[in-house]
Protein backbone atom coordinates (compact mmCIF):
# COMPACT_ATOMS: atom_id res chain seq x y z
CA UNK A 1 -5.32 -25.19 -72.22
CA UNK A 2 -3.54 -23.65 -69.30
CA UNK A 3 -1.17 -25.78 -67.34
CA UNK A 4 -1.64 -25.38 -63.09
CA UNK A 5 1.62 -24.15 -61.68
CA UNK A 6 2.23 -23.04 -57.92
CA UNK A 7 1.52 -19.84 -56.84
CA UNK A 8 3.82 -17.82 -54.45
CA UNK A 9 1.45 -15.62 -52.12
CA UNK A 10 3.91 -12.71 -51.63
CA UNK A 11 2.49 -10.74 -48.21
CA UNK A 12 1.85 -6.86 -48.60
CA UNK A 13 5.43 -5.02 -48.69
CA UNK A 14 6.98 -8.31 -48.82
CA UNK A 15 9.85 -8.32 -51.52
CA UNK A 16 9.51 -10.50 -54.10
CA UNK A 17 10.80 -13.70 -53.51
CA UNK A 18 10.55 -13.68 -49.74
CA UNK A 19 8.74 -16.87 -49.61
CA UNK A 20 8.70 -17.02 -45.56
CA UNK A 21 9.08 -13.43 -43.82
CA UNK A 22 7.24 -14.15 -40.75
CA UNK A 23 10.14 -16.09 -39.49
CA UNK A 24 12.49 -13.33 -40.95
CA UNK A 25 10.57 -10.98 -38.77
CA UNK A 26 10.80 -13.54 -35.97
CA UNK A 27 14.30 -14.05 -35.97
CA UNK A 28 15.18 -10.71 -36.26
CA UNK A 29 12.83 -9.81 -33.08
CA UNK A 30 14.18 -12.71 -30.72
CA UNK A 31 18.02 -11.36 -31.59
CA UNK A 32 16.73 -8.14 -30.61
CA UNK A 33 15.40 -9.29 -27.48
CA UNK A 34 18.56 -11.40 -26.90
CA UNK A 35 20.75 -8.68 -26.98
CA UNK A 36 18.35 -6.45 -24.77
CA UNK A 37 18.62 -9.24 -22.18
CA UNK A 38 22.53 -9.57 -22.41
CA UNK A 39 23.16 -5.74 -22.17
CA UNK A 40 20.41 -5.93 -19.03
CA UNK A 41 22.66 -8.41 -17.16
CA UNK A 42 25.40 -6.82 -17.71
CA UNK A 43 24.37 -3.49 -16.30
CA UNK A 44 23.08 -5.51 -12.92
CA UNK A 45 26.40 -7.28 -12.32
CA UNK A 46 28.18 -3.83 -11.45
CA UNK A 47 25.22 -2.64 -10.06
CA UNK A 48 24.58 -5.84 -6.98
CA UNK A 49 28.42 -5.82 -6.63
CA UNK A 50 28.52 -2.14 -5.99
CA UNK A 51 25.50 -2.65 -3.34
CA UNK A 52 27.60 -5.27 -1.97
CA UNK A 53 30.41 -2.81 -1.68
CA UNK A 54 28.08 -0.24 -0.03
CA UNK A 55 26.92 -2.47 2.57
CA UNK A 56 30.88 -3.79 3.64
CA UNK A 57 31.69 -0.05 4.06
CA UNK A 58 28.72 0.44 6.00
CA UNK A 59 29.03 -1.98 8.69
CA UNK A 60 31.34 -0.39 11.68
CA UNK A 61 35.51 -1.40 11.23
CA UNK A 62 36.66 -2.98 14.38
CA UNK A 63 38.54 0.03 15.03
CA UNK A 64 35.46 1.85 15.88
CA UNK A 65 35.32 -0.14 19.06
CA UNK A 66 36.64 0.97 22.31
CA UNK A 67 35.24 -2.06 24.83
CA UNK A 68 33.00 -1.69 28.45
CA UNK A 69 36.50 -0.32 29.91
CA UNK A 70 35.97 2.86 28.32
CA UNK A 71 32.28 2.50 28.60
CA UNK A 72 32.64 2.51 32.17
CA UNK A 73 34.53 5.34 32.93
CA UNK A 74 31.58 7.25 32.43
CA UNK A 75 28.76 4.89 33.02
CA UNK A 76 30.28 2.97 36.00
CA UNK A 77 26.96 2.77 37.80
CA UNK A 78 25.53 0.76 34.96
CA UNK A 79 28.68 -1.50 35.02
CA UNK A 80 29.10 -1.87 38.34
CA UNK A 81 25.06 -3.26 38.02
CA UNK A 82 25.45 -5.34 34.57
CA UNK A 83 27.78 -8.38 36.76
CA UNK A 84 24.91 -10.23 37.15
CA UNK A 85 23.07 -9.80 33.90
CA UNK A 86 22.79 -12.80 31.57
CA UNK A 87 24.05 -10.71 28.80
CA UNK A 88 27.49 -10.64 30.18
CA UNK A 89 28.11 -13.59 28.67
CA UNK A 90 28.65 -11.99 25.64
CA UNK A 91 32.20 -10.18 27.19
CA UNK A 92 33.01 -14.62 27.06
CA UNK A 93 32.45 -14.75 23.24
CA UNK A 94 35.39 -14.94 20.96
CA UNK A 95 37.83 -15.95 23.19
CA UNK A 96 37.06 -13.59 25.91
CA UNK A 97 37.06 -10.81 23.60
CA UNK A 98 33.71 -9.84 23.34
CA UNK A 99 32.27 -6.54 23.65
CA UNK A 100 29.27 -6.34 26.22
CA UNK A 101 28.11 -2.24 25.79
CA UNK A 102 28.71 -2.48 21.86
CA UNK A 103 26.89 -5.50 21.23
CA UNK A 104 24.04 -3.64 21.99
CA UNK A 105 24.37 -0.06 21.61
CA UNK A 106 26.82 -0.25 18.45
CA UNK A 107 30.53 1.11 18.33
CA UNK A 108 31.56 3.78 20.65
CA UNK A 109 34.44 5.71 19.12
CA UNK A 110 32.35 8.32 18.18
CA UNK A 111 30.76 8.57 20.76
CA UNK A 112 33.99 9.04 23.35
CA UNK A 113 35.62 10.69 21.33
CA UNK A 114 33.17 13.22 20.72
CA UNK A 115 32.71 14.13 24.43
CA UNK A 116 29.67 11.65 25.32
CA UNK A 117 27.72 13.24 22.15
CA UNK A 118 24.50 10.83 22.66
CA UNK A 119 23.73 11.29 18.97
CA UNK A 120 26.75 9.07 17.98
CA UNK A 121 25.71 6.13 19.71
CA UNK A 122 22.52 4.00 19.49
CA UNK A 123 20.19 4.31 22.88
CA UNK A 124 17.26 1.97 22.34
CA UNK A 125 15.30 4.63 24.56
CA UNK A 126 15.61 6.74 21.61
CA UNK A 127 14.81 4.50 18.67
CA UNK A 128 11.96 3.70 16.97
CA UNK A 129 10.28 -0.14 17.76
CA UNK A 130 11.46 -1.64 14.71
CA UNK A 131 15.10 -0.69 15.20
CA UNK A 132 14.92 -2.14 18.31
CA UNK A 133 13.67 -5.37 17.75
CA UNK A 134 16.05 -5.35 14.76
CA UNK A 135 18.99 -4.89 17.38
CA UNK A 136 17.43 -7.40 19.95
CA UNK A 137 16.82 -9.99 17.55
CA UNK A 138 20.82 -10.15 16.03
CA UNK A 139 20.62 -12.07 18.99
CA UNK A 140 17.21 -13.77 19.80
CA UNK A 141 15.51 -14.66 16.14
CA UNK A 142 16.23 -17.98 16.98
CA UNK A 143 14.59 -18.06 20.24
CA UNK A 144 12.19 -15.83 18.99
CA UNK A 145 11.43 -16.94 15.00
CA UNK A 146 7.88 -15.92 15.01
CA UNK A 147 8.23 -12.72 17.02
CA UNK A 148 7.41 -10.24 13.98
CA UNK A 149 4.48 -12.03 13.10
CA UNK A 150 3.01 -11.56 16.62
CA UNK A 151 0.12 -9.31 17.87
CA UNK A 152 2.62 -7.63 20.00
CA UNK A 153 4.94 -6.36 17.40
CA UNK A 154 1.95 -5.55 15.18
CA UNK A 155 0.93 -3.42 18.02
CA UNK A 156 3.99 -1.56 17.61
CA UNK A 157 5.53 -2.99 21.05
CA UNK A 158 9.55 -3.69 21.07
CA UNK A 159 11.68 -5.74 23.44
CA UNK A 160 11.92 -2.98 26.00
CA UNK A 161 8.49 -2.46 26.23
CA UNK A 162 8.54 -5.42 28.17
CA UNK A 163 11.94 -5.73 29.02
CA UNK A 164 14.88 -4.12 30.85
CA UNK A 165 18.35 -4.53 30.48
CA UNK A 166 19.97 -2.48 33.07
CA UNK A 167 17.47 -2.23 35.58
CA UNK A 168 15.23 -5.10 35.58
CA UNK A 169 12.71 -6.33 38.24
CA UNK A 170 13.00 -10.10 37.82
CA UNK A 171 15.79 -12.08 37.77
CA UNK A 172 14.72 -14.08 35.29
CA UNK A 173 13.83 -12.89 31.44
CA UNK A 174 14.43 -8.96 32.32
CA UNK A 175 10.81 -8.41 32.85
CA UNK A 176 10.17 -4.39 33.79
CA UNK A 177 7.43 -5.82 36.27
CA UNK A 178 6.63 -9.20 37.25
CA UNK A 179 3.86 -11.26 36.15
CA UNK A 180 0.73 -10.59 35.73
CA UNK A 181 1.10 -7.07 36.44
CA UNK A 182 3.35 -6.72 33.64
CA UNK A 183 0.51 -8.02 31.04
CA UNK A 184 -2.24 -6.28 32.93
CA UNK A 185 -0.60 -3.00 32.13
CA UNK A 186 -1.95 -3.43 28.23
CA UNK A 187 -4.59 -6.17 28.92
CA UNK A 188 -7.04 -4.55 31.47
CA UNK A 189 -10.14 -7.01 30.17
CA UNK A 190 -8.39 -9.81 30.90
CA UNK A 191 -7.75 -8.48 34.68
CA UNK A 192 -11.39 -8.28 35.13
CA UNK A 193 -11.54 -12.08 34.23
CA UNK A 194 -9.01 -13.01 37.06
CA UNK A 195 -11.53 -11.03 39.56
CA UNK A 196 -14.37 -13.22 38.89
CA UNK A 197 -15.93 -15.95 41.46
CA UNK A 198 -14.07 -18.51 39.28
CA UNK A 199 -11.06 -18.20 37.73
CA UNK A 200 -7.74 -19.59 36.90
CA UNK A 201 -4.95 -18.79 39.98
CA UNK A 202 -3.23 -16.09 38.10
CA UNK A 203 -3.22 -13.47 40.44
CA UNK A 204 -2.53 -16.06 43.23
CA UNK A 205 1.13 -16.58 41.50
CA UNK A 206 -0.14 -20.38 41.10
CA UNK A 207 -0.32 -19.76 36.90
CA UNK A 208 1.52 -17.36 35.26
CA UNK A 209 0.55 -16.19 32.03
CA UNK A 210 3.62 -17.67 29.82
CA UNK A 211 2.34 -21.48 30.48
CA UNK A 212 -0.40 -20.66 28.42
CA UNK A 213 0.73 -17.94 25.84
CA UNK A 214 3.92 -17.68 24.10
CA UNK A 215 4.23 -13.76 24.32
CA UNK A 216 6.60 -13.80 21.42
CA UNK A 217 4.36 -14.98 18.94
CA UNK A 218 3.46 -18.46 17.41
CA UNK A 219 1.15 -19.64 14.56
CA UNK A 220 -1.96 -20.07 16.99
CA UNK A 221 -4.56 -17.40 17.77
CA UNK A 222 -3.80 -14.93 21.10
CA UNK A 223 -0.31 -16.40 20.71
CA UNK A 224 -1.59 -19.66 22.34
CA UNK A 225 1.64 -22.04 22.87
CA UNK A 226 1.99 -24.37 19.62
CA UNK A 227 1.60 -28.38 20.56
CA UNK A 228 0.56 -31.56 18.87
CA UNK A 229 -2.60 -30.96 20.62
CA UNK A 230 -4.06 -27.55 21.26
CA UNK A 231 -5.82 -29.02 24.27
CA UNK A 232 -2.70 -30.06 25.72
CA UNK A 233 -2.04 -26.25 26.99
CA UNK A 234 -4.91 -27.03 29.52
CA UNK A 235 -4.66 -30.84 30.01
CA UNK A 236 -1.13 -30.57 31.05
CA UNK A 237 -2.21 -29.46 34.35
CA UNK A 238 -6.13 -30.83 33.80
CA UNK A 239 -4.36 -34.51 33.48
CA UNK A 240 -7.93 -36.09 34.26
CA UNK A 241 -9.32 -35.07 31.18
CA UNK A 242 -6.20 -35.70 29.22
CA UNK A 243 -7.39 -39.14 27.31
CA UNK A 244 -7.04 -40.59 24.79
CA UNK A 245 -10.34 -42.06 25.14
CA UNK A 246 -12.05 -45.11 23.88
CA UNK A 247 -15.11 -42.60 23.35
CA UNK A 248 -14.31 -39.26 22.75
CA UNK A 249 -16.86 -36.19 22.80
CA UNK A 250 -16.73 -35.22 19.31
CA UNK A 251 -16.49 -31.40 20.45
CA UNK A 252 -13.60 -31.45 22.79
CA UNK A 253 -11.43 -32.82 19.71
CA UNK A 254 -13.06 -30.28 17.03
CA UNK A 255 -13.53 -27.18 19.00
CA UNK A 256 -11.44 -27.64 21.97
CA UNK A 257 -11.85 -26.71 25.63
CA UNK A 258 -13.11 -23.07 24.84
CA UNK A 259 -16.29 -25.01 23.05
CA UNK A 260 -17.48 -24.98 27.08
CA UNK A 261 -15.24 -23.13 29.07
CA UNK A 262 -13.96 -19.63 30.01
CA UNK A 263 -10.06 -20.20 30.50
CA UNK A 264 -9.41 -17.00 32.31
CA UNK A 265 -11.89 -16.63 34.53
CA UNK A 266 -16.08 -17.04 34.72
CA UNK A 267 -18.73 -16.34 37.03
CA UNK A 268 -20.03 -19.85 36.67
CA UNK A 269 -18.56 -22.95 38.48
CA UNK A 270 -15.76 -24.69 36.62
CA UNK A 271 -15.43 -22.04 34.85
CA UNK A 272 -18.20 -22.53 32.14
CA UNK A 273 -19.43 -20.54 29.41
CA UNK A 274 -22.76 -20.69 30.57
CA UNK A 275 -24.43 -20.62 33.57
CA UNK A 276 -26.61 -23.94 32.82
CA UNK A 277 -25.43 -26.83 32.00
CA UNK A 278 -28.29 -28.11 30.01
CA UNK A 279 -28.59 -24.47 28.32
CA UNK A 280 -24.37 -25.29 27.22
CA UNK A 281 -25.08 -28.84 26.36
CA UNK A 282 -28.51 -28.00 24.29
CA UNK A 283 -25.90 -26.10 21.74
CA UNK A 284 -25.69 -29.36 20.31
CA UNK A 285 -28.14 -31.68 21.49
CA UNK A 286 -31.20 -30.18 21.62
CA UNK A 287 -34.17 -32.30 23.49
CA UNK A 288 -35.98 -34.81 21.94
CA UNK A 289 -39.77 -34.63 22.06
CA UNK A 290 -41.39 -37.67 23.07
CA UNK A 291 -38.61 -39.37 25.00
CA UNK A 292 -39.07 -40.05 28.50
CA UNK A 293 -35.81 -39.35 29.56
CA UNK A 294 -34.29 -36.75 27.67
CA UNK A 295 -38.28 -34.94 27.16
CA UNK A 296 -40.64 -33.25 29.17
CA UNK A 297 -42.18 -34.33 31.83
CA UNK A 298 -40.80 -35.68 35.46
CA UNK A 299 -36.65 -37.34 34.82
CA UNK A 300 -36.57 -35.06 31.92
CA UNK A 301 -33.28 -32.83 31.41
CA UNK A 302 -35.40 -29.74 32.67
CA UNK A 303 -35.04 -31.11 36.05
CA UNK A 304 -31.62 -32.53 36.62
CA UNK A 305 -28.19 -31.59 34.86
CA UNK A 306 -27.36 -33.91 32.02
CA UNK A 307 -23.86 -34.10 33.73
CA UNK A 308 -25.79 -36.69 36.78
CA UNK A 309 -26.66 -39.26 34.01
CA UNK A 310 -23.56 -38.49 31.44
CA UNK A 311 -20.49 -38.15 34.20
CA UNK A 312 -17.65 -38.93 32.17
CA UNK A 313 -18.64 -35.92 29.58
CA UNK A 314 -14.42 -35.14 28.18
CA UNK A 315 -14.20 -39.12 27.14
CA UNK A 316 -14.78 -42.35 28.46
CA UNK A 317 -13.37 -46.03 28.27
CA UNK A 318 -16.79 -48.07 29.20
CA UNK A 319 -19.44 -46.10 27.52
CA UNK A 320 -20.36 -44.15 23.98
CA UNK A 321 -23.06 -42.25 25.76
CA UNK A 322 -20.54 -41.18 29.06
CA UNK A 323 -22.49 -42.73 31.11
CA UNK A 324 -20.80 -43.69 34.86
């Protein structure tokens, strides 16, 4: 009679007793990978601090500046023009030490010293749009947050497409051209709009573009203005329709003005997307067969706009159906 005693299950190449060496072989790997880690991070330390040390002996000493004095013994025409820009404000930073030419077209050493040598200096005229904006917006990102995310930069447009510093036609925001003409000069399909029987006082000087769009871009389609209400951009001025309302028309809250109307211009009166009424309103409520007012026959919507019964067709206080 045999008496049962345990049995050690020794793996394949496994050394006799070696009762566990999967966590032999686990050990050993996770010290590996320790140690792989540990040398890593050592290696990036001198590596980010020598980046770091890169970019301090890139950016200009203050030594390479020479100040708008020695700017303007050459460029004195563009000095003698720059009193009255806004950005002379920056010659008032740091205790009237700031440098107005250099802010914006980097140190000038180099540049004077090397006999006017226009490759030693940064012209915006010469750059490329990104290193532009980059230059521009030092200054403006906070004004400006959204202003890379915009159509316009997308488009490959920089500050001075729109802008000029030294020889400006507004005198306010640096515009190259005042508006609309400015806008037109890209946006020729929205000119057309402005020509039609109906349209928004634009080119009248009543409405400028800017109350509507934020040019420098926002979170809202066509760089519509942000606000807590997207029909605010037109009911600021349309304060009639403004609300709230004890009744609201369902669309005007989900789809907004543009559900009916053309904002830039239309050949249909107040501006409408359609030339009907009934044909704009029958999007959504489309007749009812049988009923003598809203079916066929004589009172029926075929014969008079819905807008004589239903007057008060943005909202009312008095009535669910908008009825005077």
């Amino acid at each position: 009679m045999h008496e049962d005693v345990p049995v050690t299950r020794i793996s394949h190449g496994a050394a006799p007793g070696s009762k566990r060496p999967g966590l032999r072989a686990f050990l050993t790997l996770l010290l590996g990978a320790g140690m792989v880690c540990a040398t890593a991070l050592a290696g990036s330390r001198p590596a980010k601090q020598a980046a770091g040390a890169q970019a301090k002996a890139a950016a200009p000493a203050a030594s390479d500046y020479v100040g708008s004095d020695v700017c303007a013994a050459c460029h004195q025409s563009v000095v003698d023009g720059f009193a009255n820009n806004p950005h002379t404000k920056m010659m008032l930073m740091h205790g009237d030490k700031g440098i107005t030419c250099e802010n914006c077209h980097g140190p000038g050493k180099a540049h004077a010293e090397a006999g006017g040598d226009v490759s030693k200096i940064f012209d915006p005229a010469k750059a490329t749009p990104a290193q532009v904006n980059a230059m521009c917006l030092k200054c403006h990102a906070q004004t400006h947050p959204n202003f890379l995310r915009s159509p316009h930069d997308k488009a490959g447009l920089s500050c001075i497409s729109c802008h000029s510093i030294h020889d400006s036609k507004t005198a306010e925001y640096l515009l190259k051209t005042p508006q609309p003409q400015l806008c037109y000069q890209c946006h020729g399909d929205i000119k057309a709009k402005f020509n039609m029987p109906f349209h928004h006082p634009v080119n009248e000087g009543v409405v400028q573009c800017t109350d509507c769009h934020d040019v420098h871009g926002t979170f809202q389609n066509a760089n519509l203005r942000n606000t807590a209400d997207q029909n605010m951009i037109c009911t600021k001025c349309h304060t009639d329709v403004r609300g709230p309302f004890v009744y609201e028309h369902p669309p005007v809250k989900a789809d907004g003005c543009l559900a009916c109307h053309s904002p830039h211009g239309s050949e249909n009166a107040r501006m409408l997307n359609m030339p009907s009424i009934n044909t704009l309103c029958n999007q959504c409520h489309s007749p009812v067969a049988g009923d003598t007012v809203h079916g066929m026959g004589a009172g029926s919507a075929e014969l008079a706009p819905c807008t004589s019964c239903h007057t008060y067709i943005h909202g009312s206080n008095i009535n669910a159906a908008f009825l005077r």
